[in-house]
Protein backbone atom coordinates (compact mmCIF):
# COMPACT_ATOMS: atom_id res chain seq x y z
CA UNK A 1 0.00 0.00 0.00
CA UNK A 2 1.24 3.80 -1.02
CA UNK A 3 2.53 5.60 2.11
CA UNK A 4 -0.73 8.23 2.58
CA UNK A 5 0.38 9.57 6.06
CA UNK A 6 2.24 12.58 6.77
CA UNK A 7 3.50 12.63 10.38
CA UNK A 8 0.44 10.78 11.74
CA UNK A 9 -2.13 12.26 9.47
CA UNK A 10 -3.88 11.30 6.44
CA UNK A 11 -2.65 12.98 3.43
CA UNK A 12 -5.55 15.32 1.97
CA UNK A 13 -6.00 15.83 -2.05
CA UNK A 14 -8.32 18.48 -2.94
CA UNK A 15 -9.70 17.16 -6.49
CA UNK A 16 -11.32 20.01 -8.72
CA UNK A 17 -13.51 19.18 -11.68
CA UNK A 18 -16.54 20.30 -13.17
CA UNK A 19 -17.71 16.90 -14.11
CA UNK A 20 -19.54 15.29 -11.09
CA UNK A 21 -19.20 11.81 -12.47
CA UNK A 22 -15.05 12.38 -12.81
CA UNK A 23 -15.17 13.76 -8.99
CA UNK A 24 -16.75 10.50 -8.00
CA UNK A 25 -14.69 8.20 -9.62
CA UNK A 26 -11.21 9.77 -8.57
CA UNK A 27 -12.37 10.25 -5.24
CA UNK A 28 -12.95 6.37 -5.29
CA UNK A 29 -9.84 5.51 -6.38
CA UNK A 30 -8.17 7.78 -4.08
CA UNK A 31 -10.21 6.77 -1.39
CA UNK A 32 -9.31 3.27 -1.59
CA UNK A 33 -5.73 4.57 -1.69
CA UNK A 34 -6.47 5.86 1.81
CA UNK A 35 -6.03 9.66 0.69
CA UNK A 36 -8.43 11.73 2.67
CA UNK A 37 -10.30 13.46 -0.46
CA UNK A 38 -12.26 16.91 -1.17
CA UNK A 39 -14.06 17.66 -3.66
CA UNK A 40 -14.65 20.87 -5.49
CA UNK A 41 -16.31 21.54 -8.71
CA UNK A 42 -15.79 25.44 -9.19
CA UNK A 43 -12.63 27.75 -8.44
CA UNK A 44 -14.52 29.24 -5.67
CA UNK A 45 -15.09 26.25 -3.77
CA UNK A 46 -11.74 25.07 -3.96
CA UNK A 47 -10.35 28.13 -3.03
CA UNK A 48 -12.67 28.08 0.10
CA UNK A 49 -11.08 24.71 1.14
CA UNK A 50 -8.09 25.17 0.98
CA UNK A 51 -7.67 28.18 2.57
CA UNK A 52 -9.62 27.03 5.18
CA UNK A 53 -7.04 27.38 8.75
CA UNK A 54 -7.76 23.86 9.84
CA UNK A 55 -7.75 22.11 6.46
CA UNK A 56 -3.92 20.55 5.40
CA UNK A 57 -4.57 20.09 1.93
CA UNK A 58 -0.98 18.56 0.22
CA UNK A 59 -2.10 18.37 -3.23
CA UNK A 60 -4.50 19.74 -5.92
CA UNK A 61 -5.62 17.49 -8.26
CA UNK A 62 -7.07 19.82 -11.11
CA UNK A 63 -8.74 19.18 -14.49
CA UNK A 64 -7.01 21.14 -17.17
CA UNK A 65 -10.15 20.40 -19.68
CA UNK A 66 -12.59 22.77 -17.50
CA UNK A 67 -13.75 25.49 -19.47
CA UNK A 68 -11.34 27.95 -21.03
CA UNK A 69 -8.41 29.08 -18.38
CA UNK A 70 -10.30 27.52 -15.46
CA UNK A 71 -7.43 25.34 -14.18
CA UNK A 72 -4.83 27.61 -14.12
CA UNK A 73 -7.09 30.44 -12.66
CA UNK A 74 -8.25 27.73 -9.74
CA UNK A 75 -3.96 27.00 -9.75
CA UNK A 76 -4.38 30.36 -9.09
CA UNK A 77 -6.57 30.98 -6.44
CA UNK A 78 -4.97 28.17 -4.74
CA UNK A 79 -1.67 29.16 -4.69
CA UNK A 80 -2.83 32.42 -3.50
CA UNK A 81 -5.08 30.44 -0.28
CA UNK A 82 -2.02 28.30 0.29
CA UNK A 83 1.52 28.98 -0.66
CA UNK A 84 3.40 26.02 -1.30
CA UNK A 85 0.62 23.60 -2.21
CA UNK A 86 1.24 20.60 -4.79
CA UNK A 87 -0.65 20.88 -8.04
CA UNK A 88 -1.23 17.83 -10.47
CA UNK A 89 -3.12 18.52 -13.23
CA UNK A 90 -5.02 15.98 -15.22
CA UNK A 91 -6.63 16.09 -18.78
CA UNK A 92 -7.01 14.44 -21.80
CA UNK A 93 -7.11 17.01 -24.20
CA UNK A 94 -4.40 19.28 -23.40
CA UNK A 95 -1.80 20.03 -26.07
CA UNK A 96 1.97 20.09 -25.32
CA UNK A 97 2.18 23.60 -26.42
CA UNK A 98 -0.88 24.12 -23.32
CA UNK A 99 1.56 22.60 -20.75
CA UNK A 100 4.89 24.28 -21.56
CA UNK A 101 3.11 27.99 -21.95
CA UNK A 102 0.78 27.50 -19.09
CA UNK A 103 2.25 24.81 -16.73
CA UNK A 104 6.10 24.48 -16.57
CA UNK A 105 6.22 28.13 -14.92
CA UNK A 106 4.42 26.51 -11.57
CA UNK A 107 5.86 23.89 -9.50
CA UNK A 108 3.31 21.37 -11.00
CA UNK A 109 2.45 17.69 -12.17
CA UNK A 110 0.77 16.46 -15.47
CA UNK A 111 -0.98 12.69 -15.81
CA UNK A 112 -2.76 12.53 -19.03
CA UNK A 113 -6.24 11.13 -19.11
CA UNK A 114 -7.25 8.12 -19.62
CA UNK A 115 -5.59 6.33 -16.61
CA UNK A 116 -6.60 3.95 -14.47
CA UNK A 117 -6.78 3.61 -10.26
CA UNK A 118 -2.66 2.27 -10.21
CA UNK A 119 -1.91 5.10 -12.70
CA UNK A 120 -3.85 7.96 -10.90
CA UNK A 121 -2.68 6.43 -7.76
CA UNK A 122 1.10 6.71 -8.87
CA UNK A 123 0.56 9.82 -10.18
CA UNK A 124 -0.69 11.03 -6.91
CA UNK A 125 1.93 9.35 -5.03
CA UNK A 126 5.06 10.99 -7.38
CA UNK A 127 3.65 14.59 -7.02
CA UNK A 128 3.73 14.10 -3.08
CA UNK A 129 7.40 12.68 -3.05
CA UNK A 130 8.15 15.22 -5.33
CA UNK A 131 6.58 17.84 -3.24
CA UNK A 132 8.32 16.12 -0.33
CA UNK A 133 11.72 16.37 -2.55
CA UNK A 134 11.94 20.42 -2.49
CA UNK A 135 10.89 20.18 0.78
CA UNK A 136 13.95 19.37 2.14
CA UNK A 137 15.86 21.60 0.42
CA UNK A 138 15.76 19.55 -3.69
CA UNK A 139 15.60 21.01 -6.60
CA UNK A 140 12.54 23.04 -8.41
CA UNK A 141 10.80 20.38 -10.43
CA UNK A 142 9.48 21.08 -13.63
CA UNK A 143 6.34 20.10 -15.06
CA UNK A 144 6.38 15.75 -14.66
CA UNK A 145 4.46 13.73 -16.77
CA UNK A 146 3.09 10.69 -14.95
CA UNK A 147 5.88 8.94 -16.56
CA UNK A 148 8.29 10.50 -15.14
CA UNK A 149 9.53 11.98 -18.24
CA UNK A 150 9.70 15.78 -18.39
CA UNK A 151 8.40 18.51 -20.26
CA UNK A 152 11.02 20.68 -22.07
């Protein structure tokens, strides 16, 4: 089983999508991962959990194929709630050309859609060793495909 404690805590992914059934399903699989999961389907709500005092969120799991900029203005509004969060963004219909203008610039993860529960899972799990990584003092990443491989 992934490691989904941080000093004696569940680790918390905030997923944001505007596609109900898509925030069901990865909150299943993540879930069963034993991630503790929220669930947003707007910029404003996810900006409202994260920067809520109590709420530890370690990773944003965001849907690059909401409408128009919507992503990177929720990347946005999260960054601003809480400095220092993890973003991952999903999608299956961004371009390369979307990622290197748009992404490489944040401190941020890419898994291309489809996928299934291992590869969201892994993906999940490489953004928060990652994030874990410049923690203690590594490098800036750039933008990571779920393979590992990344963008230039």
């Amino acid at each position: 089983m992934e490691e989904t404690r941080q000093k004696g805590r569940r680790t918390t992914v905030l997923v944001v999508d505007d596609d109900p059934a898509v925030l069901v399903t990865i909150r299943g699989i993540l879930e069963a991962g034993d991630y503790r999961v929220l669930v947003a389907d707007n910029r404003q709500d996810a900006a409202q959990l994260a920067g809520l005092e109590h709420m530890h969120v370690d990773l944003a799991l965001l849907n690059t194929g909401m409408t128009a900029t919507a992503a990177v203005e929720v990347a946005e509004a999260l960054v601003s709630a809480r400095p220092g969060i993890r973003l991952l963004y999903v999608s299956g219909f961004v371009d390369d050309e979307f990622v290197r203008i748009k992404l490489l610039d944040r401190d941020a993860g890419f898994a291309p859609k489809p996928f299934g529960p291992d590869g969201l899972s892994g993906a999940v799990q490489e953004a928060l060793q990652e994030a874990a990584t410049q923690a203690q003092g590594g490098t800036k990443a750039r933008v990571k495909t779920m393979s590992g491989s990344a963008m230039t």
